[in-house]
Every structure is written in structure tokens, then in C-alpha cells.
N, C-alpha and C. Protein backbone atom coordinates (compact mmCIF):
# COMPACT_ATOMS: atom_id res chain seq x y z
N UNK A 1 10.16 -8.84 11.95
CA UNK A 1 9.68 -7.49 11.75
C UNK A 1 8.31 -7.54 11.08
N UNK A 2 7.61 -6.74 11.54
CA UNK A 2 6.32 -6.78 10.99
C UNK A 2 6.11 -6.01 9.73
N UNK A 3 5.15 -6.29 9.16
CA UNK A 3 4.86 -5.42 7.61
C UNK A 3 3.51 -4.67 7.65
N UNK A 4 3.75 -3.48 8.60
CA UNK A 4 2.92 -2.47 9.20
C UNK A 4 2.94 -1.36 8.90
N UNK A 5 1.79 -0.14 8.44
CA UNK A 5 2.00 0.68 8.33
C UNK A 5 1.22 1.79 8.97
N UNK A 6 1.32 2.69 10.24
CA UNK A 6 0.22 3.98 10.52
C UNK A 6 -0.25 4.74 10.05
N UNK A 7 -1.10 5.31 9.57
CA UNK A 7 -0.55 6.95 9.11
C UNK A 7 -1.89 7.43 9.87
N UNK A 8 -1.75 8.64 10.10
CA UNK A 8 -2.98 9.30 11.19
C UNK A 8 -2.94 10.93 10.23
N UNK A 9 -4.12 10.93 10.04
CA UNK A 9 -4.96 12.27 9.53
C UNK A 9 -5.52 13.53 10.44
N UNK A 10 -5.49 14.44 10.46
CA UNK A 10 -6.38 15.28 11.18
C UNK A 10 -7.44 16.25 10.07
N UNK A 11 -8.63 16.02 10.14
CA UNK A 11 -9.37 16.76 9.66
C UNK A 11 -10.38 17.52 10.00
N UNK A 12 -10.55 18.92 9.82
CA UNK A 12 -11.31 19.66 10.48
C UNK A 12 -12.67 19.34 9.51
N UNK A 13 -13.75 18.14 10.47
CA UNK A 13 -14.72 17.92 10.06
C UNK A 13 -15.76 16.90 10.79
N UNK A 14 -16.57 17.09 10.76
CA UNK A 14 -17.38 15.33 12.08
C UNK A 14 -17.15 14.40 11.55
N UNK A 15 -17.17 13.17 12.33
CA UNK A 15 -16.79 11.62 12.05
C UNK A 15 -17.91 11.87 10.70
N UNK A 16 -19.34 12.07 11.25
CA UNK A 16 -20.21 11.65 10.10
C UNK A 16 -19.71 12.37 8.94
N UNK A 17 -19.52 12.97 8.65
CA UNK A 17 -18.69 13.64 7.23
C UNK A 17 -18.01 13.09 6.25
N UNK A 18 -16.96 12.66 7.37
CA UNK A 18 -15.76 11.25 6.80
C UNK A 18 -16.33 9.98 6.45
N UNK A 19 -16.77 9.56 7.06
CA UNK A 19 -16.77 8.04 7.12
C UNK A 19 -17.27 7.68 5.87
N UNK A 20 -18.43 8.36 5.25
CA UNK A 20 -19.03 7.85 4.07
C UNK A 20 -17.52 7.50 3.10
N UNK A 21 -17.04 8.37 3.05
CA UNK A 21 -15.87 8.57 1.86
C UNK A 21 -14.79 7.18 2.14
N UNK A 22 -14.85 6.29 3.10
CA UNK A 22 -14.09 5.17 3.72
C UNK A 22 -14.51 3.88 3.53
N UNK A 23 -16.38 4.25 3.76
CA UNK A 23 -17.23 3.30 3.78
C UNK A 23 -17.58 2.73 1.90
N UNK A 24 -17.78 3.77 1.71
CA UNK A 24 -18.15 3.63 -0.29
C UNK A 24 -16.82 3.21 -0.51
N UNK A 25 -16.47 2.42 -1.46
CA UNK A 25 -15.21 2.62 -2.30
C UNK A 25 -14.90 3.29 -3.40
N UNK A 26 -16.40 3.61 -3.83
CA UNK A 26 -16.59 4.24 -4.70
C UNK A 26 -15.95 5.81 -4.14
N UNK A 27 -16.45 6.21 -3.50
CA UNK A 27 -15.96 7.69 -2.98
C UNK A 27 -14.13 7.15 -2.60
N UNK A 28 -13.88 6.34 -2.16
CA UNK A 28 -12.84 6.30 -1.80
C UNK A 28 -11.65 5.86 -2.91
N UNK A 29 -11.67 5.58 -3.77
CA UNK A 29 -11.20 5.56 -5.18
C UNK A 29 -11.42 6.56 -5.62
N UNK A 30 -12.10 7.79 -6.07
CA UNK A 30 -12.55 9.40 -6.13
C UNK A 30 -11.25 9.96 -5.58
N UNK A 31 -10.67 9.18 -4.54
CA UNK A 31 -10.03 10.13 -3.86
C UNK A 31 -8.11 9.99 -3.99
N UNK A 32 -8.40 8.45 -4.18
CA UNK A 32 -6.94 7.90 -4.37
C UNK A 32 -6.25 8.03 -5.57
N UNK A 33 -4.75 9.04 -5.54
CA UNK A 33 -3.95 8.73 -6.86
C UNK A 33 -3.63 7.77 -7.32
N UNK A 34 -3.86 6.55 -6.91
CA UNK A 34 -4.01 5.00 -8.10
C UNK A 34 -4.63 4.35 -8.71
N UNK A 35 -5.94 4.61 -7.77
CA UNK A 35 -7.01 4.46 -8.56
C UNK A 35 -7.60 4.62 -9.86
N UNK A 36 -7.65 4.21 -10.57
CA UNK A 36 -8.32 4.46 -11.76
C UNK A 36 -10.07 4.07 -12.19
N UNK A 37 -10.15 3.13 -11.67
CA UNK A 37 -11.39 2.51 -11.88
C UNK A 37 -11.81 1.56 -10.41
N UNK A 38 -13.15 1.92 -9.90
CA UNK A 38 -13.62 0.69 -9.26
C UNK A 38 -15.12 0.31 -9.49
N UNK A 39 -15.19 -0.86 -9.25
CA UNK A 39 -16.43 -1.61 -10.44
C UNK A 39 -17.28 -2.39 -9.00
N UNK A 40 -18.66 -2.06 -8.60
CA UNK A 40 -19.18 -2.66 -7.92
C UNK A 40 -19.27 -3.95 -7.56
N UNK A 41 -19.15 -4.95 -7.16
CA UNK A 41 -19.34 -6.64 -7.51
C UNK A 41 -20.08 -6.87 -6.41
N UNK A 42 -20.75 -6.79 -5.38
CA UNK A 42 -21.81 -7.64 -4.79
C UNK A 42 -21.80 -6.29 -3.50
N UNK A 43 -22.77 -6.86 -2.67
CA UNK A 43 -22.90 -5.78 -1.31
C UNK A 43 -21.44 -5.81 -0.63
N UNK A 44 -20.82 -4.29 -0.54
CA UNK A 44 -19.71 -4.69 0.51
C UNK A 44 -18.42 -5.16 -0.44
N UNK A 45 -18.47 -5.29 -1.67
CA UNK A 45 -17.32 -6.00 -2.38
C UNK A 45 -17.30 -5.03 -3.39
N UNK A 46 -15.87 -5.27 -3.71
CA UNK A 46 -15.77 -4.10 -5.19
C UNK A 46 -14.34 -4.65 -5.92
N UNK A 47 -14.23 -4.11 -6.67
CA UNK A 47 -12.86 -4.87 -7.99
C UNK A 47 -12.24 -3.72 -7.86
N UNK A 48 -10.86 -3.33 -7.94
CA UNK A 48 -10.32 -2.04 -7.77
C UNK A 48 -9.31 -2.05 -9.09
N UNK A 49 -8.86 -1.24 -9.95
CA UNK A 49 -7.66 -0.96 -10.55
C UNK A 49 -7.25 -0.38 -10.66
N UNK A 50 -5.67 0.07 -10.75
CA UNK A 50 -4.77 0.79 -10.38
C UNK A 50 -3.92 1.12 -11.82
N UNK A 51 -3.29 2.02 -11.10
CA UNK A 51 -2.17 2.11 -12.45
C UNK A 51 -0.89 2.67 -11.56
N UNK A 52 0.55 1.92 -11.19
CA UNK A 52 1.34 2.23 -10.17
C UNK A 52 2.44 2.21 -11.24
N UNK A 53 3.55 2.93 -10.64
CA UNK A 53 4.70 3.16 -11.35
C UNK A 53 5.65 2.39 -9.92
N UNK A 54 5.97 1.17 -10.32
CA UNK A 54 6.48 0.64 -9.15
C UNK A 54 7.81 1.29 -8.99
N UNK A 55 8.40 0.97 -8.11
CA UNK A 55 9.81 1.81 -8.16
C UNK A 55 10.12 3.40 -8.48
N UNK A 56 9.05 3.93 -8.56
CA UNK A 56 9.16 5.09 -9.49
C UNK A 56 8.72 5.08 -10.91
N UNK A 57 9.45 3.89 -11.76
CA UNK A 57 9.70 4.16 -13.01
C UNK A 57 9.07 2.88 -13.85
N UNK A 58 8.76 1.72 -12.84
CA UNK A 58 8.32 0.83 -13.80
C UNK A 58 6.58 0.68 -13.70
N UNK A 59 5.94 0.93 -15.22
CA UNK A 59 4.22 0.67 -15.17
C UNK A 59 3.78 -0.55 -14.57
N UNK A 60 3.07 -0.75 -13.83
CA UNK A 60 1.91 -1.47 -13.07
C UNK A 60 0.61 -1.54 -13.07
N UNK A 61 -0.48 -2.45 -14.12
CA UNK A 61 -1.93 -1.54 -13.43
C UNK A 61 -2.53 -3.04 -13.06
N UNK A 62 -2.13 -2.94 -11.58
CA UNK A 62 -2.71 -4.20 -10.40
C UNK A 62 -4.46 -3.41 -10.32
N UNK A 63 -5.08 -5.09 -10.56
CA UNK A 63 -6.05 -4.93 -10.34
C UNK A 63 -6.61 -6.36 -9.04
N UNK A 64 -7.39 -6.08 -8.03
CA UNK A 64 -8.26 -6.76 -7.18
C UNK A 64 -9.29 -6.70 -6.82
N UNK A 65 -9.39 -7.98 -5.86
CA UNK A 65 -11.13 -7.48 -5.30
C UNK A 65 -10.92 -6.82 -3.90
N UNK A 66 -11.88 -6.14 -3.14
CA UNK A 66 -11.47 -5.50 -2.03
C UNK A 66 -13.05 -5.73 -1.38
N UNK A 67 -12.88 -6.51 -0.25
CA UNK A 67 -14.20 -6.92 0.50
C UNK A 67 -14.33 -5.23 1.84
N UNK A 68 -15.47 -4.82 1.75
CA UNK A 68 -15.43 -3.67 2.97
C UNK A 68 -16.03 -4.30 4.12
N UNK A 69 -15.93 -3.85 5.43
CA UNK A 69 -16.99 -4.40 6.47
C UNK A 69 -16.81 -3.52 7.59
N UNK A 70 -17.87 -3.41 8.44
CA UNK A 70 -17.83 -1.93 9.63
C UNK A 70 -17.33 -3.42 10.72
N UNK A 71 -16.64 -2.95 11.84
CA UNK A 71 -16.30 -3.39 13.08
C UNK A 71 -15.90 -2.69 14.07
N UNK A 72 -17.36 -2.60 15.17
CA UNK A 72 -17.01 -1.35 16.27
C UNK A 72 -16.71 -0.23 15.59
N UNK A 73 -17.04 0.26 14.61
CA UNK A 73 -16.94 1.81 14.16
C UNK A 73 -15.97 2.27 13.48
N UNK A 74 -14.76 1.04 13.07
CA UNK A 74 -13.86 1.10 12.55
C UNK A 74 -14.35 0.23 11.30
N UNK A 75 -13.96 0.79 10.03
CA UNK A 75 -14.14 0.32 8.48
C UNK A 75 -12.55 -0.24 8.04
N UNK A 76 -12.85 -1.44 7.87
CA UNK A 76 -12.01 -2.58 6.92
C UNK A 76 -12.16 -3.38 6.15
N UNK A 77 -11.31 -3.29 5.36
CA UNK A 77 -10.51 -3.25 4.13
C UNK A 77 -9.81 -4.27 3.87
N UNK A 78 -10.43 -5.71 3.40
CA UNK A 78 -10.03 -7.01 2.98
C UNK A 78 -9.19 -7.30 1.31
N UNK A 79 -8.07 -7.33 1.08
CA UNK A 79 -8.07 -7.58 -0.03
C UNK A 79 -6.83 -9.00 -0.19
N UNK A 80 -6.91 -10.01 -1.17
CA UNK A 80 -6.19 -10.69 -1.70
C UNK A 80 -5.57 -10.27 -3.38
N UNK A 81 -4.67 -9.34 -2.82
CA UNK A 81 -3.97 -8.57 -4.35
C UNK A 81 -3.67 -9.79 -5.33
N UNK A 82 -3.16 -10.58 -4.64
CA UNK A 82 -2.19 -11.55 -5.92
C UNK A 82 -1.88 -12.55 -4.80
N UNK A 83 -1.71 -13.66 -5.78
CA UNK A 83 -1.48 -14.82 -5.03
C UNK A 83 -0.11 -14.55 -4.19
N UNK A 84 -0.56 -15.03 -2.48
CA UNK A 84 0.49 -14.63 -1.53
C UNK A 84 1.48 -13.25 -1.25
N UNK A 85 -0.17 -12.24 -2.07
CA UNK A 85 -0.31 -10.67 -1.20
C UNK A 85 -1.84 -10.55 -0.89
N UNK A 86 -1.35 -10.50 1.03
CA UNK A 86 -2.63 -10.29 1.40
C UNK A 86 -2.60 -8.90 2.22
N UNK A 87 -3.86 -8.08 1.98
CA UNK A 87 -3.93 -6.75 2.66
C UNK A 87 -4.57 -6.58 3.17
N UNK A 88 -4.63 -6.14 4.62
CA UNK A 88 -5.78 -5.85 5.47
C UNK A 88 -5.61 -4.30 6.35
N UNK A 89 -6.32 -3.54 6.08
CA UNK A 89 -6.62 -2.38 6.02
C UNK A 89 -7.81 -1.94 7.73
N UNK A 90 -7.10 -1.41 8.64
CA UNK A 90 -8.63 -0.87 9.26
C UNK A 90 -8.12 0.79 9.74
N UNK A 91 -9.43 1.44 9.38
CA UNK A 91 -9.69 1.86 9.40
C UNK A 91 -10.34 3.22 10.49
N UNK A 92 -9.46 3.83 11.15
CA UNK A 92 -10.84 4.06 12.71
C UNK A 92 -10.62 5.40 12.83
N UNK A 93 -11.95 6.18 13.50
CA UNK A 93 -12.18 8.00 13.69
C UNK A 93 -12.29 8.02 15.14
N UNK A 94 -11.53 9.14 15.61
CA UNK A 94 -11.80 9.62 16.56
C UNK A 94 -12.06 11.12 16.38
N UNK A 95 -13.53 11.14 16.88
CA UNK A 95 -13.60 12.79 16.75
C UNK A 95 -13.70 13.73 18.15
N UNK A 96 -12.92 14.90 18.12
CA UNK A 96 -12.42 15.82 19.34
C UNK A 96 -13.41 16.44 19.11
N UNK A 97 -14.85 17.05 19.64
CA UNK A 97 -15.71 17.67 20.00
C UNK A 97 -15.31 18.98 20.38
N UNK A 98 -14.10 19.15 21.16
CA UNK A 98 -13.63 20.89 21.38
C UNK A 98 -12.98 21.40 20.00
N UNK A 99 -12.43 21.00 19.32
CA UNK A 99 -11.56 21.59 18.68
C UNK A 99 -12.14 21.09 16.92
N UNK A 100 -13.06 20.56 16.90
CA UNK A 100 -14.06 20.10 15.52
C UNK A 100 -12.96 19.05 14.32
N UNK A 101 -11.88 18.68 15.02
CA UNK A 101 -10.83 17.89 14.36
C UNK A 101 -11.05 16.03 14.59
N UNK A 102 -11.37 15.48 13.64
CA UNK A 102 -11.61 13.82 14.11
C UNK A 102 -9.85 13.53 13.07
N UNK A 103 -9.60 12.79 14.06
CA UNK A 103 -8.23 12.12 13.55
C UNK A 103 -8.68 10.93 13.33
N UNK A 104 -8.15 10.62 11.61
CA UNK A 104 -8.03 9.05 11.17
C UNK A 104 -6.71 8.67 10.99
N UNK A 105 -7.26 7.39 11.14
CA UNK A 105 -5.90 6.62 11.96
C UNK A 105 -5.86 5.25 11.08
N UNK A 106 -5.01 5.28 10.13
CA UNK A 106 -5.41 4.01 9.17
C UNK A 106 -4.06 2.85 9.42
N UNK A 107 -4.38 1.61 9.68
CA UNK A 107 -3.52 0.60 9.91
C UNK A 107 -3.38 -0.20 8.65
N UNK A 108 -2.07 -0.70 8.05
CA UNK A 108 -1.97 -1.15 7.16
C UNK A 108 -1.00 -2.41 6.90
N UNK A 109 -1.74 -3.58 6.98
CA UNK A 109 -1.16 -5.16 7.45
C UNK A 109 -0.69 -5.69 6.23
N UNK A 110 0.66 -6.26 5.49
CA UNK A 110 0.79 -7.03 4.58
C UNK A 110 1.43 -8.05 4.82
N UNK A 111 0.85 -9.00 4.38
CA UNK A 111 1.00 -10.64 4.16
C UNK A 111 1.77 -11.08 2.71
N UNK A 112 2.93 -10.94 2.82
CA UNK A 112 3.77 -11.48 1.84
C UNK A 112 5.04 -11.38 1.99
N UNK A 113 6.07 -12.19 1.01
CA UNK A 113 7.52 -11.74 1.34
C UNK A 113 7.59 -10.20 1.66
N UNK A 114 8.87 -10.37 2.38
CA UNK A 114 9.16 -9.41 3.17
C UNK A 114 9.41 -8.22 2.53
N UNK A 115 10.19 -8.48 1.12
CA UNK A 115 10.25 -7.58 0.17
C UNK A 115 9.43 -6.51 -0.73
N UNK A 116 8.47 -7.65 -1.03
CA UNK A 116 7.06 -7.24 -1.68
C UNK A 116 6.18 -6.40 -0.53
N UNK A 117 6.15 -6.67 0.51
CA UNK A 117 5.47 -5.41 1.40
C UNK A 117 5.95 -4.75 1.57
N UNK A 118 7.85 -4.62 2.01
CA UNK A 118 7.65 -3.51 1.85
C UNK A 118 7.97 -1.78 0.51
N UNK A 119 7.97 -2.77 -0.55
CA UNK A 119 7.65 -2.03 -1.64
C UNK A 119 6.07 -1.59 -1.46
N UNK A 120 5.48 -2.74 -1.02
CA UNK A 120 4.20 -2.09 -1.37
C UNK A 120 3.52 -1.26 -0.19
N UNK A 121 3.90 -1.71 0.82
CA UNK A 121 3.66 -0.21 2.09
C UNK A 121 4.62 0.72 1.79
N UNK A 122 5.40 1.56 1.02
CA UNK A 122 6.11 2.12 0.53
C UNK A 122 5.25 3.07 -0.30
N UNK A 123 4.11 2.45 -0.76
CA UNK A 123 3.50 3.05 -2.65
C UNK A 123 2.57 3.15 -1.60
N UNK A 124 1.55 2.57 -0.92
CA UNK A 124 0.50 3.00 0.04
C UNK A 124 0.83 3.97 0.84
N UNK A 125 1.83 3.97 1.36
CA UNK A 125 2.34 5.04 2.21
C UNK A 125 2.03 6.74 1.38
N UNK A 126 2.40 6.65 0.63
CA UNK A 126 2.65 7.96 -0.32
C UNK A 126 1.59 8.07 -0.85
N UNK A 127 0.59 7.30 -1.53
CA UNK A 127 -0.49 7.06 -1.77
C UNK A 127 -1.71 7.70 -1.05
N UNK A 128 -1.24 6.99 0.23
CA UNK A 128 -2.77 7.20 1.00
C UNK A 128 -2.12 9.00 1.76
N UNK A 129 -0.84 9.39 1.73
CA UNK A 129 -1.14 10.84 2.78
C UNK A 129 -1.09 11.34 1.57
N UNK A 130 -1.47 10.84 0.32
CA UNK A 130 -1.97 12.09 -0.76
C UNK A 130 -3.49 12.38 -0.89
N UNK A 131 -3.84 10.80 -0.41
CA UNK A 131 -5.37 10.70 -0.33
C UNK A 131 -5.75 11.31 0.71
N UNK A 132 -5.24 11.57 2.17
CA UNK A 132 -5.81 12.25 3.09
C UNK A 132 -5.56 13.71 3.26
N UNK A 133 -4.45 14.13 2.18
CA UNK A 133 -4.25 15.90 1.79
C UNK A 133 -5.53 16.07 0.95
N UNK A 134 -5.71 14.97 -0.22
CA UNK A 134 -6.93 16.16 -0.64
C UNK A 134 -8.29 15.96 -0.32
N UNK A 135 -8.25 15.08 0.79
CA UNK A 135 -9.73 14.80 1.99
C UNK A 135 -9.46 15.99 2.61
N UNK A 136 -8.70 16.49 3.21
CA UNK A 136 -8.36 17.99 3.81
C UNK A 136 -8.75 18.87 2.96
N UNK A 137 -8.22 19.15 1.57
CA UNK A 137 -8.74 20.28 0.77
C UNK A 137 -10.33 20.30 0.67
N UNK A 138 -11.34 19.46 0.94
CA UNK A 138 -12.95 18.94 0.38
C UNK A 138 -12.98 19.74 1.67
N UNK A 139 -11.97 19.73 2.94
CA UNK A 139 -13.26 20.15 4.25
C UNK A 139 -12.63 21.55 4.76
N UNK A 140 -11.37 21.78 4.15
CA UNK A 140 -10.78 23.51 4.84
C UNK A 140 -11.05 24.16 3.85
């Protein structure tokens, strides 16, 4: 079984609108409820920290590095969380020209026991369609 996760957005707004907020991490930490802090470290690279209530109930504040990079128009999302958690993130817009709605479509790959992903596509899961409700509130 794979340790995969979809989630697809619709937002009434142009690709160019979005993308910055995907591309920065800076904007894109702005946006995420785990985020707490992200700290620049070189072009394209950034340190991220979190503060997670794993399970619900137990404190967490995982911190990493997170490499960004554009491919074909799709933005991804490199990270090595912890030794033997690896995350890879992409990213991609399609925008509908009739109807002014670009759907994002975010893929979400983890590399580790089977367990540990899927706790942790579990907390991303909930995570990120909180992050793409209040990307919706910035554009309706």
C-alpha cells in the first residue's frame, strides 16, 4: 500500500494569484495551522517549525529543512523530517478560464514505516484542507 495523499482545492482566482503563496514558504507557512516559524536558509531552501498535537493530545514541535523547486509548472516540496521520514510534496494548478476557478491538486508521498505515515498523512491531511479553506477566504 502506498503512503499517498490527494487533496484538490478549488479557488475562485488565476493560477498567477496562487502560485506565489506555494512558491514562497514564507507565504505558505502564513497560511498553515502548524506552522509556527519559517527561517530562510539559502535560495529555494527554508527550516520550517511546527507545533503538532500528535494524536490529538500529545505536544510535538517537529522542526526541518524543506528544499522548494518549480517542475513543468508544478511546485515541490522536498523535505527529510527525521531520520527515515521522507516527504515529497508536488504541487500543480490547473486554471478553468470559463468559470475563473484554478483547481490545486496537491500530492503527498511518505517514505517511512508504514505507521509513521500514516499518522503523519493523517495531520497533513487536516492540516493542509485548513490551509486551502483559508486560501479560499483571501480570494471569495
Amino acid at each position: 500500500m502506498k503512503n499517498t495523499l490527494t487533496l484538490n482545492a478549488k479557488i475562485k482566482a488565476p493560477k498567477e494569484n496562487l502560485y506565489p503563496y506555494f512558491l514562497d514558504f514564507q507565504k505558505f507557512g502564513d497560511l498553515h495551522p502548524l506552522i509556527t516559524k519559517v527561517t530562510k536558509t539559502g535560495i529555494n531552501k527554508f527550516h520550517i517549525y511546527e507545533s503538532v498535537l500528535l494524536l490529538g493530545f500529545i505536544p510535538m514541535k517537529p522542526n526541518y529543512p524543506v528544499e522548494v523547486t518549480e517542475e513543468n509548472g508544478a511546485i515541490i516540496y522536498n523535505s527529510n523530517v527525521k531520520k527515515g521520514v521522507d516527504l515529497h510534496i508536488k504541487i500543480t494548478f490547473e486554471e478553468d478560464l470559463h468559470t475563473g476557478l484554478t483547481t490545486i491538486t496537491e500530492t503527498v508521498n511518505v517514505k517511512a514505516m508504514r505507521l509513521v505515515a500514516i499518522i503523519l498523512l493523517n495531520t497533513m491531511k487536516k492540516a493542509h484542507s485548513q490551509l486551502f479553506d483559508k486560501l479560499k477566504n483571501q480570494f471569495h
